[in-house]
N, C-alpha and C. Protein backbone atom coordinates (compact mmCIF):
# COMPACT_ATOMS: atom_id res chain seq x y z
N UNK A 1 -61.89 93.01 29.52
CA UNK A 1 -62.23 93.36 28.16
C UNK A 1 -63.45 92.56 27.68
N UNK A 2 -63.90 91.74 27.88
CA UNK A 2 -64.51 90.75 27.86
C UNK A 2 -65.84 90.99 28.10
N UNK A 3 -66.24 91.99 28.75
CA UNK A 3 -67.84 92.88 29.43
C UNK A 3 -67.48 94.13 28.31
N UNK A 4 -67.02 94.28 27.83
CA UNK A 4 -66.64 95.94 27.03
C UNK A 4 -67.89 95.91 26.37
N UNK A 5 -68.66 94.95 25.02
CA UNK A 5 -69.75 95.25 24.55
C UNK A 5 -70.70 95.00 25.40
N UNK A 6 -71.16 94.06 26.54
CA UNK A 6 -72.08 94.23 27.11
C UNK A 6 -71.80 95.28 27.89
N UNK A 7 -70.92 96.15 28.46
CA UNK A 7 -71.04 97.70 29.27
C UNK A 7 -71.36 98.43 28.15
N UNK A 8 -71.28 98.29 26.79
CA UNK A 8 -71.69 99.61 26.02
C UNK A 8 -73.10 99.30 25.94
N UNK A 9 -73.60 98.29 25.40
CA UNK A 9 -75.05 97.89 25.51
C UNK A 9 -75.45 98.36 26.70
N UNK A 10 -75.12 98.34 27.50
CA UNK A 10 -76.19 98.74 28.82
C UNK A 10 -76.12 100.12 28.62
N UNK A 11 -74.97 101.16 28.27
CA UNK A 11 -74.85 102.13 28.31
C UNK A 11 -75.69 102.90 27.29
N UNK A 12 -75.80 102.40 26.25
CA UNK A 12 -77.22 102.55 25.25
C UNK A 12 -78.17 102.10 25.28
N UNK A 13 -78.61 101.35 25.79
CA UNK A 13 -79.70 100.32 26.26
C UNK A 13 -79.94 100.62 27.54
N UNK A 14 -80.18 101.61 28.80
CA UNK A 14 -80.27 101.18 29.79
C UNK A 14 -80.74 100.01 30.85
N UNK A 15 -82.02 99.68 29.83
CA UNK A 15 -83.01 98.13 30.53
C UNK A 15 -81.99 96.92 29.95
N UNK A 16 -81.16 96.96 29.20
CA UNK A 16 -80.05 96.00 29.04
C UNK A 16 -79.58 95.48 29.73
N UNK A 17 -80.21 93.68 30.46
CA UNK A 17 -79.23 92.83 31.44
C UNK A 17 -78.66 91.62 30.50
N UNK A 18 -77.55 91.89 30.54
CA UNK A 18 -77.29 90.55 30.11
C UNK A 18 -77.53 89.10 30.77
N UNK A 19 -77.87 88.36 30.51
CA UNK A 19 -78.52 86.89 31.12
C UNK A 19 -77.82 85.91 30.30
N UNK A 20 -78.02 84.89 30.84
CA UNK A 20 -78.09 83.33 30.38
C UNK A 20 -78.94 83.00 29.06
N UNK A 21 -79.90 83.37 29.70
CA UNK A 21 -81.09 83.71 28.01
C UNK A 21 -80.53 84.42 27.04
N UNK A 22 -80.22 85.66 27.03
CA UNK A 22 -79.19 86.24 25.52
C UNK A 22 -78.53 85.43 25.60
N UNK A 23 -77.29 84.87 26.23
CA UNK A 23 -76.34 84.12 25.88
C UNK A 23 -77.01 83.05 25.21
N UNK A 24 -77.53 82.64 25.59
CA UNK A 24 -78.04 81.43 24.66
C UNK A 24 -78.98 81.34 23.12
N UNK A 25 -79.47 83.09 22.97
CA UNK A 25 -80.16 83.31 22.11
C UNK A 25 -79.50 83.93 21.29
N UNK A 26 -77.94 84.20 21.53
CA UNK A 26 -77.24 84.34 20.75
C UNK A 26 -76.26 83.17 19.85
N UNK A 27 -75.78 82.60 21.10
CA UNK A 27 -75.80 81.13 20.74
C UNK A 27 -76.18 80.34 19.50
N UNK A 28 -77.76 80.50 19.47
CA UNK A 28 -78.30 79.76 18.82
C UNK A 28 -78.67 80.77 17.03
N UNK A 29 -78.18 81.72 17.40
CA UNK A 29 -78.31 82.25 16.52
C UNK A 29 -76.72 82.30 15.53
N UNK A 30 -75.66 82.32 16.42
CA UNK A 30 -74.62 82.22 15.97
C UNK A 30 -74.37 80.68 14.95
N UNK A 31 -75.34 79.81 15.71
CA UNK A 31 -75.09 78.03 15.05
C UNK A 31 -76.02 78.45 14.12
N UNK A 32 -77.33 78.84 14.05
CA UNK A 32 -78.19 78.72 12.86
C UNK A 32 -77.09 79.45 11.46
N UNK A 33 -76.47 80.58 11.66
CA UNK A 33 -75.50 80.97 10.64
C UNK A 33 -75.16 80.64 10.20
N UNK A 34 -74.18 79.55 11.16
CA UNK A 34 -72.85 78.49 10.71
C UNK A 34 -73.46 77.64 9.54
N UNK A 35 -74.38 77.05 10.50
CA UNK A 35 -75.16 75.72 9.44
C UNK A 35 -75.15 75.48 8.57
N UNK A 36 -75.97 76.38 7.49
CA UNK A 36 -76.46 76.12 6.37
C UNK A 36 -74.50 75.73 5.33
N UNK A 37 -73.70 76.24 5.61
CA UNK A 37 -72.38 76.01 5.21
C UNK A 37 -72.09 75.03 5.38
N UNK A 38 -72.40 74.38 7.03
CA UNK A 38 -72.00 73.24 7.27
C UNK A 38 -72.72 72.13 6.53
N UNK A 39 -73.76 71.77 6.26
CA UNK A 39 -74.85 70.99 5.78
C UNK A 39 -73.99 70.79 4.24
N UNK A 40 -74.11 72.43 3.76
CA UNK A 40 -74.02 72.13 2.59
C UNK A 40 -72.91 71.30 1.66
N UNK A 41 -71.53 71.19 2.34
CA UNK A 41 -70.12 71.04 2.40
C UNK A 41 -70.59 69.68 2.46
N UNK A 42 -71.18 69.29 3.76
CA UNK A 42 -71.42 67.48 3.51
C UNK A 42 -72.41 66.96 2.56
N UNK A 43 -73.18 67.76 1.98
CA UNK A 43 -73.86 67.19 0.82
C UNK A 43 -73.65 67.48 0.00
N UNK A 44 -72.09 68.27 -0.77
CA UNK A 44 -71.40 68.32 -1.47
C UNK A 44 -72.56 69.29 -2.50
N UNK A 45 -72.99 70.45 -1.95
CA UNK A 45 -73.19 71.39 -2.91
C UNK A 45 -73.13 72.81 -1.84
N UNK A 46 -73.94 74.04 -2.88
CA UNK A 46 -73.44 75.08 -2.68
C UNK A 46 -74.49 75.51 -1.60
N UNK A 47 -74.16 76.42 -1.12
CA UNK A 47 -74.78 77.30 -0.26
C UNK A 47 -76.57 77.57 -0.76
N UNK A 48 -76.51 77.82 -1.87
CA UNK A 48 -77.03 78.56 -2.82
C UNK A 48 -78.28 77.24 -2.99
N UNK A 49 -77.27 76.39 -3.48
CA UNK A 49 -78.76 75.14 -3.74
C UNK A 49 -78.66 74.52 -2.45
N UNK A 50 -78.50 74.53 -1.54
CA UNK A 50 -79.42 74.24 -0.23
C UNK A 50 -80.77 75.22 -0.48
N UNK A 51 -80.50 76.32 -0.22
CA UNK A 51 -81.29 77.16 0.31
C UNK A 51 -82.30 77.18 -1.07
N UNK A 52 -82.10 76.72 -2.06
CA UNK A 52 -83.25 77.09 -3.10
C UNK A 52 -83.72 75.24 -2.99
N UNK A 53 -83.19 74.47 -2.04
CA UNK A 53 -83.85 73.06 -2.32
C UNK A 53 -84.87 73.48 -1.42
N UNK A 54 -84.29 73.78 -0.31
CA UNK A 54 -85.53 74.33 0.90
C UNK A 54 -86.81 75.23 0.31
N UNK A 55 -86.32 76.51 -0.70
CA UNK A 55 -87.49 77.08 -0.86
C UNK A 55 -88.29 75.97 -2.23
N UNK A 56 -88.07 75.13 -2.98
CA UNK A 56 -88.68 74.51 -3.93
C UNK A 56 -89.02 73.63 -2.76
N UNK A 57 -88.86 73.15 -1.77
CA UNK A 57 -89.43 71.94 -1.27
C UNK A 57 -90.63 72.47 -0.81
N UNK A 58 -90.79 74.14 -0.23
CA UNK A 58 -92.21 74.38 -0.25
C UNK A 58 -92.88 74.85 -1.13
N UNK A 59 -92.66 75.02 -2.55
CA UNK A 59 -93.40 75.43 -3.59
C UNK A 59 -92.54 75.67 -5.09
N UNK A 60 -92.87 75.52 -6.13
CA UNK A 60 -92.37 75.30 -7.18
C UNK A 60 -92.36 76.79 -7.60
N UNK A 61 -91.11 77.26 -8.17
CA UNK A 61 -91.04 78.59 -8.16
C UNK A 61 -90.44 78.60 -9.97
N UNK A 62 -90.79 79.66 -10.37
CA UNK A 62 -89.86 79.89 -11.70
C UNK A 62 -88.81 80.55 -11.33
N UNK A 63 -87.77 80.59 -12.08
CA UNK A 63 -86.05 81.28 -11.96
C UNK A 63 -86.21 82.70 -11.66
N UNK A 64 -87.22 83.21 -12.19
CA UNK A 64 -86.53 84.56 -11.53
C UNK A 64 -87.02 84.97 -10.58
N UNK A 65 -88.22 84.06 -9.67
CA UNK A 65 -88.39 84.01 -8.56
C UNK A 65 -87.73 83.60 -7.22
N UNK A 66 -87.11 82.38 -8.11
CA UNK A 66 -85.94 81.47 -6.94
C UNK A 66 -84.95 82.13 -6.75
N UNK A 67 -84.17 83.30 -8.33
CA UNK A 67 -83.58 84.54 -7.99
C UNK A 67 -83.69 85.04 -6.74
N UNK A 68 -84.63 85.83 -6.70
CA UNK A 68 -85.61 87.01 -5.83
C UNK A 68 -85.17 86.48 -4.58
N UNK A 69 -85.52 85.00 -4.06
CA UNK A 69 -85.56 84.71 -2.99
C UNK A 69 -84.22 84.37 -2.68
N UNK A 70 -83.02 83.92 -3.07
CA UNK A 70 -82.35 83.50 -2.83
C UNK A 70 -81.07 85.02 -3.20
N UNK A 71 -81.82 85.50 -3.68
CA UNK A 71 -81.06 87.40 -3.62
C UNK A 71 -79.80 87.12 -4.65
N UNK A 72 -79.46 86.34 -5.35
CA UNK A 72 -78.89 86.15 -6.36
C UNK A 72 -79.23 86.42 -7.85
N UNK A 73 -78.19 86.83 -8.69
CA UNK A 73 -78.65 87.39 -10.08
C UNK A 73 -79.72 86.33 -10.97
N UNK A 74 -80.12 86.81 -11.93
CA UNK A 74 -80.93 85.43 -12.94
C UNK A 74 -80.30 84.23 -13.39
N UNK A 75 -78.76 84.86 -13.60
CA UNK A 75 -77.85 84.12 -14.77
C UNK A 75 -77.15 83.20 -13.56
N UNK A 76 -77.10 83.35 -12.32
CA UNK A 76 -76.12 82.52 -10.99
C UNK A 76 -77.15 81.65 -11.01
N UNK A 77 -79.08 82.00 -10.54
CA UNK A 77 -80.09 81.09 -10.60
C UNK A 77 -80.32 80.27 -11.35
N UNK A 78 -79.89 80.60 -12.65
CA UNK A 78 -79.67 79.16 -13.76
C UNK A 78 -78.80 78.15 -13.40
N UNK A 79 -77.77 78.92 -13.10
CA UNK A 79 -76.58 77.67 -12.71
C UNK A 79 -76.51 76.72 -11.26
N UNK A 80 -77.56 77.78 -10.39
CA UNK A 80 -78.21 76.67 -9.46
C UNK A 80 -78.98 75.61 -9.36
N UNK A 81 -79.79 76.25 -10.54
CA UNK A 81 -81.11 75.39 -11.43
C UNK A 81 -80.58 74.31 -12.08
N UNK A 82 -79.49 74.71 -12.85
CA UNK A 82 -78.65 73.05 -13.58
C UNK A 82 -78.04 72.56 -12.92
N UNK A 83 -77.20 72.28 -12.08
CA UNK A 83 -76.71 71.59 -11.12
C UNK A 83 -77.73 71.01 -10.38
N UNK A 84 -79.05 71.59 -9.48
CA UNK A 84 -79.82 70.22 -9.54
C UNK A 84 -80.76 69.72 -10.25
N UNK A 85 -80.29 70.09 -11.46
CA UNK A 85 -80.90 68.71 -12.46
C UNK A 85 -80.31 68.14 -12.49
N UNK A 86 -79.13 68.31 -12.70
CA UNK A 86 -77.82 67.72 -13.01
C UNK A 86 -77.90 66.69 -11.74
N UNK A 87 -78.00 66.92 -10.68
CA UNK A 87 -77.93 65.74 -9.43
C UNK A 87 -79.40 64.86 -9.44
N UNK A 88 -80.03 65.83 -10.18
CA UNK A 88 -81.69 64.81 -9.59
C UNK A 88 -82.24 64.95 -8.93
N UNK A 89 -82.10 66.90 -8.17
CA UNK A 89 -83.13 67.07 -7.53
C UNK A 89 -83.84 67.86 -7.68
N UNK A 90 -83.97 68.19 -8.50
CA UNK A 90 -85.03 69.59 -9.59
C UNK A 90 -85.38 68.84 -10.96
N UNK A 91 -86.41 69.88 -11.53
CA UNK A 91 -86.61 69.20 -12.81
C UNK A 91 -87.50 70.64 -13.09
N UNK A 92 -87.37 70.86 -14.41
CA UNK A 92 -87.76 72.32 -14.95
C UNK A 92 -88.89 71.43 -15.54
N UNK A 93 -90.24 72.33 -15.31
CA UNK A 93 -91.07 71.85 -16.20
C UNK A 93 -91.90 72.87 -16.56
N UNK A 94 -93.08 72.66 -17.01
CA UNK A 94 -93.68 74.29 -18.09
C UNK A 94 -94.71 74.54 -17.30
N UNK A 95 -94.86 75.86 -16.97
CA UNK A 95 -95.35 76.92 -15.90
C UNK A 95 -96.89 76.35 -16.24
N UNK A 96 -98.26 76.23 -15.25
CA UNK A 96 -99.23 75.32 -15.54
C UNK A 96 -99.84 76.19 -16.05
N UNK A 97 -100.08 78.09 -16.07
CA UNK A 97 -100.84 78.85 -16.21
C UNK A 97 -100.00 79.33 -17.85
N UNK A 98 -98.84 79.34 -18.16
CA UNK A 98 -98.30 79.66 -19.03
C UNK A 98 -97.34 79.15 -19.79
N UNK A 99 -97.45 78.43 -20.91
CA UNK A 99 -96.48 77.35 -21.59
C UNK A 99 -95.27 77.95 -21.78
N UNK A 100 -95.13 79.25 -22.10
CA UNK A 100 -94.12 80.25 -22.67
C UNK A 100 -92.72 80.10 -21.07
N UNK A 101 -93.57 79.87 -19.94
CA UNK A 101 -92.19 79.97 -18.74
C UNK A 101 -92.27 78.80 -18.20
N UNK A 102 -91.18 78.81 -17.55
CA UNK A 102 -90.99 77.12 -16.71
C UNK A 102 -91.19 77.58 -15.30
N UNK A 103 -91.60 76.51 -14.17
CA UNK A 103 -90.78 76.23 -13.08
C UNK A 103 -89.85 75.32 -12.87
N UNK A 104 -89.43 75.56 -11.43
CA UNK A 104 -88.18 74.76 -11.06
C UNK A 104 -89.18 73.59 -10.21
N UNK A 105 -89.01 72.28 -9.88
CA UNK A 105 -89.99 71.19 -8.98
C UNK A 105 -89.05 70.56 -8.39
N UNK A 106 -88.85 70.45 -7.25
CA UNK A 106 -87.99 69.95 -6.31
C UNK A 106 -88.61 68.48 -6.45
N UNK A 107 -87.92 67.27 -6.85
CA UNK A 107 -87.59 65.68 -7.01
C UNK A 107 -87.75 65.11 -5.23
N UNK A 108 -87.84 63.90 -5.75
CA UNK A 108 -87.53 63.08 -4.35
C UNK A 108 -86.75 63.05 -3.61
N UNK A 109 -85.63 63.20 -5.03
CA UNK A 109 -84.47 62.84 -4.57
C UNK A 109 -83.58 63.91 -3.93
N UNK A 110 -84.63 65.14 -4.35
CA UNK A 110 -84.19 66.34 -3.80
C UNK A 110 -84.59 66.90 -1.96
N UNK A 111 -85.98 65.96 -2.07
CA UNK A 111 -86.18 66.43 -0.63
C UNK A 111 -85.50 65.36 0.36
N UNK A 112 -85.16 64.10 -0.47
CA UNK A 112 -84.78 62.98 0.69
C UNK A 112 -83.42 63.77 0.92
N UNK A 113 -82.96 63.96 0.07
CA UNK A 113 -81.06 65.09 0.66
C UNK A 113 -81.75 65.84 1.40
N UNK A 114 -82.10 67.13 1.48
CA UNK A 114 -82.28 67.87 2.60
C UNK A 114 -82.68 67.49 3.89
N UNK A 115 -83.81 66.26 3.42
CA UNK A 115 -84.47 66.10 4.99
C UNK A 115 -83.29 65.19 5.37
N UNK A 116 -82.54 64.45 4.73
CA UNK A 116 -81.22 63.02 5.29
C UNK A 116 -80.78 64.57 6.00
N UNK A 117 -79.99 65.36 5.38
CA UNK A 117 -79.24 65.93 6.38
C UNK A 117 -79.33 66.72 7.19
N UNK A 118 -80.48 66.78 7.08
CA UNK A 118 -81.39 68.00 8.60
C UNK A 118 -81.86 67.15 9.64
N UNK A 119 -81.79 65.71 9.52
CA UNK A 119 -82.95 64.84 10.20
C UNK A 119 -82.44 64.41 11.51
N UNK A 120 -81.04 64.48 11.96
CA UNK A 120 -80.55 64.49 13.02
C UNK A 120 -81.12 66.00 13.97
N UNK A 121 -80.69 66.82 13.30
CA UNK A 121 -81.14 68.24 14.23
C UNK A 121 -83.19 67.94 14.32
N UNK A 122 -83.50 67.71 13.48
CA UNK A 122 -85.22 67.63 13.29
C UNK A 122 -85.56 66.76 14.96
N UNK A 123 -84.94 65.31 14.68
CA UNK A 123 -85.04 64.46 15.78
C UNK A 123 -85.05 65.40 17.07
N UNK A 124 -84.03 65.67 17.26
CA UNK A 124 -83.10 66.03 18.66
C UNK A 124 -84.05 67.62 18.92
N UNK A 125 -84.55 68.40 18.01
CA UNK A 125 -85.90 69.73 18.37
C UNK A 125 -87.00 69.07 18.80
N UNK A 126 -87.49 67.65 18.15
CA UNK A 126 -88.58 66.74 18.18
C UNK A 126 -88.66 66.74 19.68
N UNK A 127 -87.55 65.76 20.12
CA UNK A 127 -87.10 65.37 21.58
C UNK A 127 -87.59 66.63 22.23
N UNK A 128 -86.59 67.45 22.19
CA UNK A 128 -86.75 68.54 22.82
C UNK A 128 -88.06 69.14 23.24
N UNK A 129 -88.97 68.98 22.54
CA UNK A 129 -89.95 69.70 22.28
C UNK A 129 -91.24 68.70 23.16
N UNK A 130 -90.94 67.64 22.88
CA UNK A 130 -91.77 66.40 23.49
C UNK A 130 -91.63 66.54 25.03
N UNK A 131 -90.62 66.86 25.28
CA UNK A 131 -90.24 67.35 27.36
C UNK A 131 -90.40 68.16 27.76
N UNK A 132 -90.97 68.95 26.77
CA UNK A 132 -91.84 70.54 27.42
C UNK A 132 -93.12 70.21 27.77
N UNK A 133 -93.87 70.86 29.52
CA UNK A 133 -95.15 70.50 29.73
C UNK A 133 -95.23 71.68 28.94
N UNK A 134 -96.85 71.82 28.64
CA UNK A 134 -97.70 72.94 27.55
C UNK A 134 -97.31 74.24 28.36
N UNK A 135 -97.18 74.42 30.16
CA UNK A 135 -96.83 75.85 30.19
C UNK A 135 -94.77 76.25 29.60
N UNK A 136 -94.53 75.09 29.87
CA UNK A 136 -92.93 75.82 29.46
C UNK A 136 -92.60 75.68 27.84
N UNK A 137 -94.01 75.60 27.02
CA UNK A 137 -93.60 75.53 25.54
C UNK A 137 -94.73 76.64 25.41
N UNK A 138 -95.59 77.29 26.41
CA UNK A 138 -95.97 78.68 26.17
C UNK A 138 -94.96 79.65 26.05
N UNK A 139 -94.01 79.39 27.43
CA UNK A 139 -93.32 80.60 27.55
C UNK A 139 -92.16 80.00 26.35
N UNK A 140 -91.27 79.51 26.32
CA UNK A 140 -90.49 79.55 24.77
C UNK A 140 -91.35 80.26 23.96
N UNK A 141 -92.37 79.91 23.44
CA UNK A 141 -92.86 80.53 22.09
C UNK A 141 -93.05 81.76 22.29
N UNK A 142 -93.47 82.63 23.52
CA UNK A 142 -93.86 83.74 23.66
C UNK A 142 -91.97 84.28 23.55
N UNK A 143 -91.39 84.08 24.07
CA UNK A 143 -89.88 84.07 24.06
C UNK A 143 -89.15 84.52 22.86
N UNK A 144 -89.31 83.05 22.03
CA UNK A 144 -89.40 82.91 20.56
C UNK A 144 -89.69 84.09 19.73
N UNK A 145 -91.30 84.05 19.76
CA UNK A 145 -91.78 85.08 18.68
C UNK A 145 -91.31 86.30 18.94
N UNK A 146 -91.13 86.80 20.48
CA UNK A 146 -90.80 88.14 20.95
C UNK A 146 -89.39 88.47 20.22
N UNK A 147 -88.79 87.33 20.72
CA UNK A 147 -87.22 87.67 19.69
C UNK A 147 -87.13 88.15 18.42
N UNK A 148 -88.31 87.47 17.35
CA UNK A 148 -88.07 87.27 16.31
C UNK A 148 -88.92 89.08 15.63
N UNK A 149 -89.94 89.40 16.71
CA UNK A 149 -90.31 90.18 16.75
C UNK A 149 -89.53 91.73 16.70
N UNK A 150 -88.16 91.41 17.81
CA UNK A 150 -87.29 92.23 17.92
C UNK A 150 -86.52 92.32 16.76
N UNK A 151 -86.11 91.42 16.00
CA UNK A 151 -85.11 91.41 15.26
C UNK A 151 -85.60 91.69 14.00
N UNK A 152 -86.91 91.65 13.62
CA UNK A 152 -87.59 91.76 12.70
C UNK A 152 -87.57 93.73 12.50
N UNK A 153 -87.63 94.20 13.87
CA UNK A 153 -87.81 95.76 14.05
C UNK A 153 -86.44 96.22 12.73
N UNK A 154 -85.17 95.45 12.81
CA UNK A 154 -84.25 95.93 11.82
C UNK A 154 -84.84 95.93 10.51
N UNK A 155 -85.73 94.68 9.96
CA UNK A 155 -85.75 94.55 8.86
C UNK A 155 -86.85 95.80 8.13
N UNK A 156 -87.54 96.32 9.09
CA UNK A 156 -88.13 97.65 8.97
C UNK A 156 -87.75 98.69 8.61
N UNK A 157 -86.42 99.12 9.07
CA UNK A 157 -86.44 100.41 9.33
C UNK A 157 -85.39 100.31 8.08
């Protein structure tokens, strides 16, 4: 029973081999899922403000943008928005082009939490990445992007 979805995959897929490589690119796709839950549970917040500390850590967004991105209503994005003020790692301040709206600005204290609890996995990709000669961190990336390439074909159609 155990081959049942990889025999249907091949059976729709004909060029479908299963390998070591899917297994593992599933793998890693199965842990990237998990994660963000896991992270968030030990830094004692939500799902929700992880993922909007990450997108304010690369750019200061107003609410109904951090909405947008985080695919949550306006009125849930507020309550993500106060909670990290409330911790100290956001801070609303007035939009630079327009006094009338705010953004959200991800704090110090907001990026030192994310990076504290990402910084074990950061290290250990670092490593990883440092023991690749330049041809076996060609082929990963060509690997890589091809995957992301594939999976991207869903977000198309």
């Amino acid at each position: 029973m155990a081959n049942a979805p990889s025999e249907a995959m091949q059976s729709a897929v004909p060029a479908w081999r299963p390998s070591r490589t899917l297994e593992a690119l599933q793998e890693l796709l199965d842990v990237a899922d998990e994660l963000p839950d896991v992270v968030a549970r030990r830094a004692g917040m939500s799902v929700s403000e992880l993922h909007a500390l990450k997108h304010l850590s690369a750019e200061p967004l107003g609410p109904v943008e951090l909405a947008r991105r985080l695919r949550i209503t306006s009125a849930a994005s507020s309550g993500v928005v106060d909670r990290l003020v409330a911790h100290g790692h956001a801070e609303r301040r007035p939009h630079p082009d327009d006094g009338r709206r705010t953004v959200v600005v991800v704090t110090a204290s907001g990026r030192a939490e994310v990076i504290g609890w990402l910084r074990p996995m950061f290290e250990a990709l670092a490593s990883l990445e440092a023991s690749l000669t330049d041809g076996e961190r060609a082929v990963v990336e060509t690997y890589l992007t091809g995957a992301v390439d594939a999976m991207r074909t869903l977000l198309r159609t």
